[in-house]
Each structure stands twice: as structure tokens, then as C-alpha cells.
N, C-alpha and C. Protein backbone atom coordinates (compact mmCIF):
# COMPACT_ATOMS: atom_id res chain seq x y z
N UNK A 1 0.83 -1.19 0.00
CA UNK A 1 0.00 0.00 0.00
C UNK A 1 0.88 1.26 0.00
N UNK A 2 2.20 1.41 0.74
CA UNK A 2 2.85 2.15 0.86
C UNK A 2 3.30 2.51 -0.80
N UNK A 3 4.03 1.87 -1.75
CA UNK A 3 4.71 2.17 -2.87
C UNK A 3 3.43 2.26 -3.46
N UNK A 4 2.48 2.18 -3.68
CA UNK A 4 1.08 2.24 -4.13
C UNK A 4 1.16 4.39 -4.10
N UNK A 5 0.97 4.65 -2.56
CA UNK A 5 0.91 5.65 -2.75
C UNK A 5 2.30 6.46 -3.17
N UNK A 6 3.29 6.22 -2.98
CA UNK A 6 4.67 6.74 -3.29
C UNK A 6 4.82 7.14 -4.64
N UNK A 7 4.36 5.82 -5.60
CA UNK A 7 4.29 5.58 -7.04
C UNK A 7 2.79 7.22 -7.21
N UNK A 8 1.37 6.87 -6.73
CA UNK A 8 0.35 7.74 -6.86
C UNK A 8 0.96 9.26 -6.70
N UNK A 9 1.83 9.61 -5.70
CA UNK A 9 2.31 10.74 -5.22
C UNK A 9 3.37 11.40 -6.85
N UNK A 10 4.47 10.64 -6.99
CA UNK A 10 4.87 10.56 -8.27
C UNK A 10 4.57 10.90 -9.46
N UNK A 11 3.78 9.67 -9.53
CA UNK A 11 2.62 10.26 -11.09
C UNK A 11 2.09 11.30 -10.87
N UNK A 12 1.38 12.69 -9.54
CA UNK A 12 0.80 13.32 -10.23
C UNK A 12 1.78 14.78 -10.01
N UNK A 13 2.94 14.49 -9.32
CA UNK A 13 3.42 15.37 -9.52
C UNK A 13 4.31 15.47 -10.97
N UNK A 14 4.76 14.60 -11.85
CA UNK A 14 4.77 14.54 -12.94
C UNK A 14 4.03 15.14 -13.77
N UNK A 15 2.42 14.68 -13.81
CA UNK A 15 1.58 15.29 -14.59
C UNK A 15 1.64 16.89 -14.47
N UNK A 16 2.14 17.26 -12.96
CA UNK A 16 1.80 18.47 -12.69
C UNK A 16 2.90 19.50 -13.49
N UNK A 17 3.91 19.05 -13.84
CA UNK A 17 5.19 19.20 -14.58
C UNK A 17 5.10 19.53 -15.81
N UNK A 18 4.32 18.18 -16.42
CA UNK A 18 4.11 18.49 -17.74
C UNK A 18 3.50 19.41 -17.92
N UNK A 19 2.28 19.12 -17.32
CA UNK A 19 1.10 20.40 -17.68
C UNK A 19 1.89 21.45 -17.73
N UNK A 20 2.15 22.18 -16.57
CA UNK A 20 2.62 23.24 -16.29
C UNK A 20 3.84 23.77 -17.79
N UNK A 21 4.60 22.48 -17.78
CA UNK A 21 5.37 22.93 -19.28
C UNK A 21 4.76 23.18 -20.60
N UNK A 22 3.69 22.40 -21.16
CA UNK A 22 2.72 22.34 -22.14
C UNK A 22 2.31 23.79 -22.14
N UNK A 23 1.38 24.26 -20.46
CA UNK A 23 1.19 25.33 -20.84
C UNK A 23 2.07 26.32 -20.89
N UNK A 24 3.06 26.53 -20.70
CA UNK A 24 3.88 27.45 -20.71
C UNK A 24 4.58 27.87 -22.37
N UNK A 25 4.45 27.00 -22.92
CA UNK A 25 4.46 26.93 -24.52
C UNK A 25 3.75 27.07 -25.07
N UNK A 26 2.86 27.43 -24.70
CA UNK A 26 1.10 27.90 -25.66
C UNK A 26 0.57 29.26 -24.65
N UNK A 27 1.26 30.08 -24.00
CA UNK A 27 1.20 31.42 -23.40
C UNK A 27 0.87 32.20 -24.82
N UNK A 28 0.51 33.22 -25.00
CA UNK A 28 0.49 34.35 -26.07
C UNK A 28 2.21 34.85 -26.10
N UNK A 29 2.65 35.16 -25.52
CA UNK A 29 4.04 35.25 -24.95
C UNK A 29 4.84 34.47 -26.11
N UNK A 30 4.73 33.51 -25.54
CA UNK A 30 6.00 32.74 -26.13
C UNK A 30 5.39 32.19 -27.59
N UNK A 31 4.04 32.19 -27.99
CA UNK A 31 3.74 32.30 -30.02
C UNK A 31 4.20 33.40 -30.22
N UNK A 32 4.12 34.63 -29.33
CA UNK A 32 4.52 35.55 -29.85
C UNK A 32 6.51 36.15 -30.07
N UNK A 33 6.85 35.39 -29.11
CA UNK A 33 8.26 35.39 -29.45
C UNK A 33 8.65 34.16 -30.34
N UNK A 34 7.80 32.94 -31.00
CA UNK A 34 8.15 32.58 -32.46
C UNK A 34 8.18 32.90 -33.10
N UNK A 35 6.99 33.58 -33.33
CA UNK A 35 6.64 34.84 -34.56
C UNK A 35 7.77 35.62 -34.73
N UNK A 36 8.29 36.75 -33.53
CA UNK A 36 9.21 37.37 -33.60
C UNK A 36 10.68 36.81 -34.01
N UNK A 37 11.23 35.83 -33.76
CA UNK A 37 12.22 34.81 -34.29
C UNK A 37 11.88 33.96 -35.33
N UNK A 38 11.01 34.05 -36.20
CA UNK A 38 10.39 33.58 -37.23
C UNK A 38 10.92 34.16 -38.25
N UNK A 39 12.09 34.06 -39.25
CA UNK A 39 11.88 34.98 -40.77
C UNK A 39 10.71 34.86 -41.85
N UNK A 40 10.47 34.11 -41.24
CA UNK A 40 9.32 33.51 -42.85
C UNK A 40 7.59 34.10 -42.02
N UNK A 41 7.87 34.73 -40.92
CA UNK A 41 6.85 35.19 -40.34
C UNK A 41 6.10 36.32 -41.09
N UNK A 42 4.97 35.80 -41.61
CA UNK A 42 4.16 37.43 -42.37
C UNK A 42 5.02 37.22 -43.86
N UNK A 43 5.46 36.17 -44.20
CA UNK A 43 5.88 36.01 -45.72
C UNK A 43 7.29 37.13 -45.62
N UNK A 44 8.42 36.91 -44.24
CA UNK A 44 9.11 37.91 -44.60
C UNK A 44 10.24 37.59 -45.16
N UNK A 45 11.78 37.88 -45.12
CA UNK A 45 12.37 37.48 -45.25
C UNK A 45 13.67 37.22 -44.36
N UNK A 46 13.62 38.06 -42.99
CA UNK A 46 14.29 38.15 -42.30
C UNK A 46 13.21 38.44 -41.05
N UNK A 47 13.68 38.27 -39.54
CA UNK A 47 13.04 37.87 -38.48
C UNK A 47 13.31 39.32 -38.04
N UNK A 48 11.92 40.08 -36.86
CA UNK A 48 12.14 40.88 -36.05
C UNK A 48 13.43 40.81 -35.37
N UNK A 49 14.11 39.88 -34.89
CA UNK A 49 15.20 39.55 -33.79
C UNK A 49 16.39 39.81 -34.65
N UNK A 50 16.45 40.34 -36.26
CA UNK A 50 17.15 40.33 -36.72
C UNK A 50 17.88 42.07 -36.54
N UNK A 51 16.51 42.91 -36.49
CA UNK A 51 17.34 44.13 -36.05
C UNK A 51 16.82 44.28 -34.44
N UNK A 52 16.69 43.62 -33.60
CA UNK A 52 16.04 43.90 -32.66
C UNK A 52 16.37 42.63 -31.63
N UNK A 53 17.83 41.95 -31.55
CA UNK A 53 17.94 40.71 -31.16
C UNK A 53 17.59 40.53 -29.52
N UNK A 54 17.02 39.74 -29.23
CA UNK A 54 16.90 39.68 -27.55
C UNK A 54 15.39 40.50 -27.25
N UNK A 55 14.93 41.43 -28.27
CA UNK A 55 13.70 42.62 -27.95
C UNK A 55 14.83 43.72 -27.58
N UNK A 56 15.45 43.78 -28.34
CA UNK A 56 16.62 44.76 -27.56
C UNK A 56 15.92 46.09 -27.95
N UNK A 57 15.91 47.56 -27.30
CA UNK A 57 15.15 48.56 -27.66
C UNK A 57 13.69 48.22 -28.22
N UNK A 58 13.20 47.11 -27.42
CA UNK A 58 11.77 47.18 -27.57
C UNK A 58 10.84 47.39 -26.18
N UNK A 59 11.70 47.34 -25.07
CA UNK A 59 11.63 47.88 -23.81
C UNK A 59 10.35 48.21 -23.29
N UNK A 60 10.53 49.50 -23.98
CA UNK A 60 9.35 50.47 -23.43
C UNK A 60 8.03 50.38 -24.69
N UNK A 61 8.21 49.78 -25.47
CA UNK A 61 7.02 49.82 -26.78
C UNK A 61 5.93 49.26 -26.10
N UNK A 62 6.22 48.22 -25.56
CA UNK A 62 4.61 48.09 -24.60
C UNK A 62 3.55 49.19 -23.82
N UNK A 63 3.93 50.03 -23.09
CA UNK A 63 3.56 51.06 -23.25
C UNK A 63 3.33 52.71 -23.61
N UNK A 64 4.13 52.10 -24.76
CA UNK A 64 3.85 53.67 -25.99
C UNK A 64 2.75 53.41 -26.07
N UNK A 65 2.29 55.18 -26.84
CA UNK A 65 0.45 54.60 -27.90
C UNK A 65 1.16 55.56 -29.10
N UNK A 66 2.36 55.95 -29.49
CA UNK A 66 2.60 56.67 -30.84
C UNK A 66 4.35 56.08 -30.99
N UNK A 67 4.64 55.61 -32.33
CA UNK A 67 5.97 55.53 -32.48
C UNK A 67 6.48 56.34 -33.53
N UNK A 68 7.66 56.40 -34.00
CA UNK A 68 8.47 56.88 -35.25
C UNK A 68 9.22 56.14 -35.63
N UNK A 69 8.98 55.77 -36.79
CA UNK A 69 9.83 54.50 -37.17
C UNK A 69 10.22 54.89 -38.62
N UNK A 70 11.32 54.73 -39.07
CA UNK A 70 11.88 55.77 -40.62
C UNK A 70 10.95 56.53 -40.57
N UNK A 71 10.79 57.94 -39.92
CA UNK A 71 10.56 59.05 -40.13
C UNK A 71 9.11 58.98 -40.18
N UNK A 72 8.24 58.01 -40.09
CA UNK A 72 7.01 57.66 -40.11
C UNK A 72 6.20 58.07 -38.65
N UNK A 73 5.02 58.08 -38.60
CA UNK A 73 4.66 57.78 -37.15
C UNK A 73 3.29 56.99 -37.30
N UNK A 74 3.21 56.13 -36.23
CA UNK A 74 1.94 54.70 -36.29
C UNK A 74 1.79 55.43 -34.81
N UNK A 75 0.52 55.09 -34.77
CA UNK A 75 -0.38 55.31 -33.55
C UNK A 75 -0.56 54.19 -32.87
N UNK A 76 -0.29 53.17 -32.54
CA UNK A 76 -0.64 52.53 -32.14
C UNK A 76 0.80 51.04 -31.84
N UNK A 77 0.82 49.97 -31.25
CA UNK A 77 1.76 49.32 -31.66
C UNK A 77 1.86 48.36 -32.32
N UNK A 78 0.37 47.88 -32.46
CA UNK A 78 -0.25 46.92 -33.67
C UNK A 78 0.94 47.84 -35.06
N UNK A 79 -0.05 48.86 -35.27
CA UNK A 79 0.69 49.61 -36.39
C UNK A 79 2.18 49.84 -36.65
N UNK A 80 2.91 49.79 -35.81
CA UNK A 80 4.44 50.42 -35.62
C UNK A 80 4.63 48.31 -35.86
N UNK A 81 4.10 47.62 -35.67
CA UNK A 81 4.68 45.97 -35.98
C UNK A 81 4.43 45.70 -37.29
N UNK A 82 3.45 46.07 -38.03
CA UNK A 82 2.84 45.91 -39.42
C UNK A 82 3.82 46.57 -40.28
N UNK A 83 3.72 48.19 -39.88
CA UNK A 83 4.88 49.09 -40.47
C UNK A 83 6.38 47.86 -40.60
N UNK A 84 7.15 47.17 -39.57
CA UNK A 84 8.10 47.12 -39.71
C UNK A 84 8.04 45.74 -40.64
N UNK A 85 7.03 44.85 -40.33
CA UNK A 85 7.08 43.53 -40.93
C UNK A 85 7.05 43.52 -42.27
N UNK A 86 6.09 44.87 -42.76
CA UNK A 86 6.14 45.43 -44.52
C UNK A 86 7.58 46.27 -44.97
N UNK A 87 7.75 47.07 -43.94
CA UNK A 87 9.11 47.91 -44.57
C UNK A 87 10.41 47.66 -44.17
N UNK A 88 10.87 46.71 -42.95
CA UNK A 88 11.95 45.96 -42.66
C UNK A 88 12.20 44.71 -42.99
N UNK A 89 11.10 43.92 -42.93
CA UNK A 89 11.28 42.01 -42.92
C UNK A 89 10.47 42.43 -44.31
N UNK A 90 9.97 43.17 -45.37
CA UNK A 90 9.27 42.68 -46.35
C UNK A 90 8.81 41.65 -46.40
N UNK A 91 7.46 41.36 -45.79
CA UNK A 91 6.58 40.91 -45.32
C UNK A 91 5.45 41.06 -45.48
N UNK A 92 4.50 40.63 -45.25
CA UNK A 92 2.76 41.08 -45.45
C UNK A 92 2.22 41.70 -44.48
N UNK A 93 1.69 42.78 -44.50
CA UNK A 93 1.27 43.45 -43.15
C UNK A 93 -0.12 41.94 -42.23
N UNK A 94 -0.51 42.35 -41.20
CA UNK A 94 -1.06 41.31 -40.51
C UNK A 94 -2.28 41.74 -40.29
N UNK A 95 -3.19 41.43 -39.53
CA UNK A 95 -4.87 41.73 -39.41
C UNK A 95 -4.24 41.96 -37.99
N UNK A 96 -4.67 43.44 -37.81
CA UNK A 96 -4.37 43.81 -36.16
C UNK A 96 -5.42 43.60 -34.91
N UNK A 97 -6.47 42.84 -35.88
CA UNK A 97 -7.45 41.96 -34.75
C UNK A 97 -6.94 40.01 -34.64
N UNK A 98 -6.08 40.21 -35.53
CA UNK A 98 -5.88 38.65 -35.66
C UNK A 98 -5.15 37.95 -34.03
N UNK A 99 -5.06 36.41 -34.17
CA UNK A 99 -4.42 35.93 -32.82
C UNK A 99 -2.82 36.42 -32.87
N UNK A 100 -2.26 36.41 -34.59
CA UNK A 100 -0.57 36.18 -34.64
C UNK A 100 -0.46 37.94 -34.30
N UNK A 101 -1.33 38.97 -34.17
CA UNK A 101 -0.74 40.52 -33.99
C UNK A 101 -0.62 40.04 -32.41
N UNK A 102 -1.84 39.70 -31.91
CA UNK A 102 -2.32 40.12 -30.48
C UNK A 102 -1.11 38.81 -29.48
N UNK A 103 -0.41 37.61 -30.43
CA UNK A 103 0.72 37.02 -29.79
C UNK A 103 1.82 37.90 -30.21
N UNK A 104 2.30 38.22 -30.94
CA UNK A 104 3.18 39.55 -31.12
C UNK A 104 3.02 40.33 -30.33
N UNK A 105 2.19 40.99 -29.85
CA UNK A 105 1.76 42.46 -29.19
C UNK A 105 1.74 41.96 -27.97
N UNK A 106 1.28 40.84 -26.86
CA UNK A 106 1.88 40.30 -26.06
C UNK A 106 3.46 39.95 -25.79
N UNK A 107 4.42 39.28 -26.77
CA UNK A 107 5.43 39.43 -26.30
C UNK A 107 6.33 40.75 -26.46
N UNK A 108 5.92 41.73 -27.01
CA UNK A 108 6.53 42.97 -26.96
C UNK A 108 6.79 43.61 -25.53
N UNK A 109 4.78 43.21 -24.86
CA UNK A 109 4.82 43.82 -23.79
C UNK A 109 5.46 42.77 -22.55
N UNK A 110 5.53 41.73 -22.97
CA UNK A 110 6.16 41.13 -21.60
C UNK A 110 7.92 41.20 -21.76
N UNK A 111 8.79 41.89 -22.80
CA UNK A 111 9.78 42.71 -22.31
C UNK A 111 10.22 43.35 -21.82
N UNK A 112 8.94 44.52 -21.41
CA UNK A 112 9.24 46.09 -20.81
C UNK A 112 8.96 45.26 -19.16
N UNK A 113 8.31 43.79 -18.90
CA UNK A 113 8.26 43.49 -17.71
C UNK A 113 9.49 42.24 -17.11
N UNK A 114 10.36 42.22 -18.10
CA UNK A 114 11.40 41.36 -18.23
C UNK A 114 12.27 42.37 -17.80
N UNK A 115 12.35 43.99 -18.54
CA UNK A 115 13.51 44.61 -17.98
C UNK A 115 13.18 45.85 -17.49
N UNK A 116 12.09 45.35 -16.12
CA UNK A 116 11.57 46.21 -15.20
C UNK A 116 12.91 46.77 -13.94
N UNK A 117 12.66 48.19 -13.47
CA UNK A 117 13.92 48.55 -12.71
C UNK A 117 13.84 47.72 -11.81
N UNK A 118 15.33 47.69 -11.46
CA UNK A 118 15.37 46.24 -10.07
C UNK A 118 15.85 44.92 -10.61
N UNK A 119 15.43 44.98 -11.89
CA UNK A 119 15.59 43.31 -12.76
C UNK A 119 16.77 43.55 -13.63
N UNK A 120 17.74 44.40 -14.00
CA UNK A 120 18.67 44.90 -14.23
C UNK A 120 18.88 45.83 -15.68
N UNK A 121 17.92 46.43 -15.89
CA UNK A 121 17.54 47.40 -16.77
C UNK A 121 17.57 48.81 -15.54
N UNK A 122 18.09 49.87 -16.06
CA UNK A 122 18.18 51.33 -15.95
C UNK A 122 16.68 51.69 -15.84
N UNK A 123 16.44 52.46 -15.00
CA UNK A 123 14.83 52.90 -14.94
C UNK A 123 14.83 54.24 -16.54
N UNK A 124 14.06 54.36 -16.86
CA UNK A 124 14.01 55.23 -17.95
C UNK A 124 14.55 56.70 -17.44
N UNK A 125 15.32 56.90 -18.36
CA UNK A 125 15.90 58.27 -17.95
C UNK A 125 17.23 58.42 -16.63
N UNK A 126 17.34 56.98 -16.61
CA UNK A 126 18.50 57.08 -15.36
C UNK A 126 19.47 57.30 -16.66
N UNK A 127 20.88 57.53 -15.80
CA UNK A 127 22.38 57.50 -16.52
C UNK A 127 22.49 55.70 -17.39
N UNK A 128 22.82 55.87 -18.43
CA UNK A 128 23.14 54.87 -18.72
C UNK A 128 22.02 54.26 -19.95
N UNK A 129 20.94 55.00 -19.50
CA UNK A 129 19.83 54.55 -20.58
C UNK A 129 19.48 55.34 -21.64
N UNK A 130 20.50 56.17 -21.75
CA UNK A 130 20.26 56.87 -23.09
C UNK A 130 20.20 58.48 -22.53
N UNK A 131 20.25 58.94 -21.68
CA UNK A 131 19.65 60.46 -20.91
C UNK A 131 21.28 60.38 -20.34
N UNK A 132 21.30 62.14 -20.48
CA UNK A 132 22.81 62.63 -20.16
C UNK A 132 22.90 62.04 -18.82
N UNK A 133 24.37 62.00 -18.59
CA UNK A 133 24.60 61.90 -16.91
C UNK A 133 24.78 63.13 -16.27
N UNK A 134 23.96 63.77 -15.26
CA UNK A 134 24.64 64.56 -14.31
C UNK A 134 25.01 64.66 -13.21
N UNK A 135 26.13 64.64 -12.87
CA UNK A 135 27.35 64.94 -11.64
C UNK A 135 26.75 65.81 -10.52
């Protein structure tokens, strides 16, 4: 009875493992950082991560609501991702109600919470993040 339950105890912490991994691979998050490491994503030819490796300077895009991107400006960040997937990755722009914008547009924003101050990102506007230093 004892290895009965030992074995029972086992199996479901296993299951609890998997699950937990399964779901963690089907987050919006992480389709959305395939997409982004995807070249062939949106018919392109080269991957977001290609000028932008890691989400590097994508930081704070989670909560913008206006960008400038070649001299352009998109209202929105749906728009500023479409803009780049057509005029950087030559690509097909995307349906900004679709699941592949709104997994994109999720992992954009779970960067700016990846390199929240404290987690070893510069708070905006400290020394070091782009804003003069003063003495």
C-alpha cells in the first residue's frame, strides 16, 4: 500500500510538470516570441530579432500609444509591428485583430516586464539609458 501511494504521489506530480510545461508553450508570450524569431513570419524574409535581437530597444514599446519608425509615425503598436514587418522584414502586413498581432503584441509587452527597474535594466531616464549623466 505504501509504494502504491509513493508511485500515486509521483505520477501526479509529474503530470503536474508536464502540464505546467505544455502550458507554458502555448502562453500568447512565447507564439509571440516565435513569430518574432520567425523569418518567414508574415511572408518575410528576415526575423524581427534580426534588427532587434533579444527585444533589444523594444523595452518600453509596450507602453507607448505613438511611435516613429523611418521618419514615419503609427499610432498605435499593432501599427508600428505591421509598419516594420512590410518595410523591414518585407513581409505582409497582418490583421491587427488577428491571434498572430495580439501574440506579437503580447510578447513585446512582456519585455518592458522582463527589464523592469530592479531586474537589471536602468529605470528610464536614469544614466546609462540613453539620458545625459549629471554629476
Amino acid at each position: 500500500m505504501r509504494t502504491f501511494k509513493v508511485l500515486l504521489i509521483a505520477a501526479i506530480a509529474l503530470a503536474m510538470v508536464c502540464a505546467t510545461a505544455f502550458a507554458v508553450k502555448h502562453l500568447p508570450e512565447e507564439r509571440g516570441k516565435a513569430h518574432f524569431n520567425n523569418p518567414e513570419f508574415a511572408e518575410g524574409n528576415k526575423s524581427c530579432n534580426s534588427c532587434h535581437p533579444n527585444g533589444k530597444k523594444l523595452e518600453r514599446a509596450g507602453t507607448k500609444k505613438e511611435f516613429r519608425i523611418m521618419g514615419k509615425t503609427q499610432n498605435s503598436l499593432e501599427e508600428a509591428v505591421n509598419f516594420c514587418i512590410v518595410n523591414a522584414n518585407k513581409g505582409k502586413a497582418i490583421p491587427e485583430d488577428s491571434d498572430e498581432m495580439k501574440d506579437m503584441v503580447a510578447y513585446i509587452k512582456s519585455l518592458g516586464r522582463k527589464a523592469a527597474p530592479g531586474y537589471g535594466a536602468p529605470a528610464y531616464g536614469a544614466p546609462g539609458y540613453g539620458a545625459p549623466s549629471y554629476k
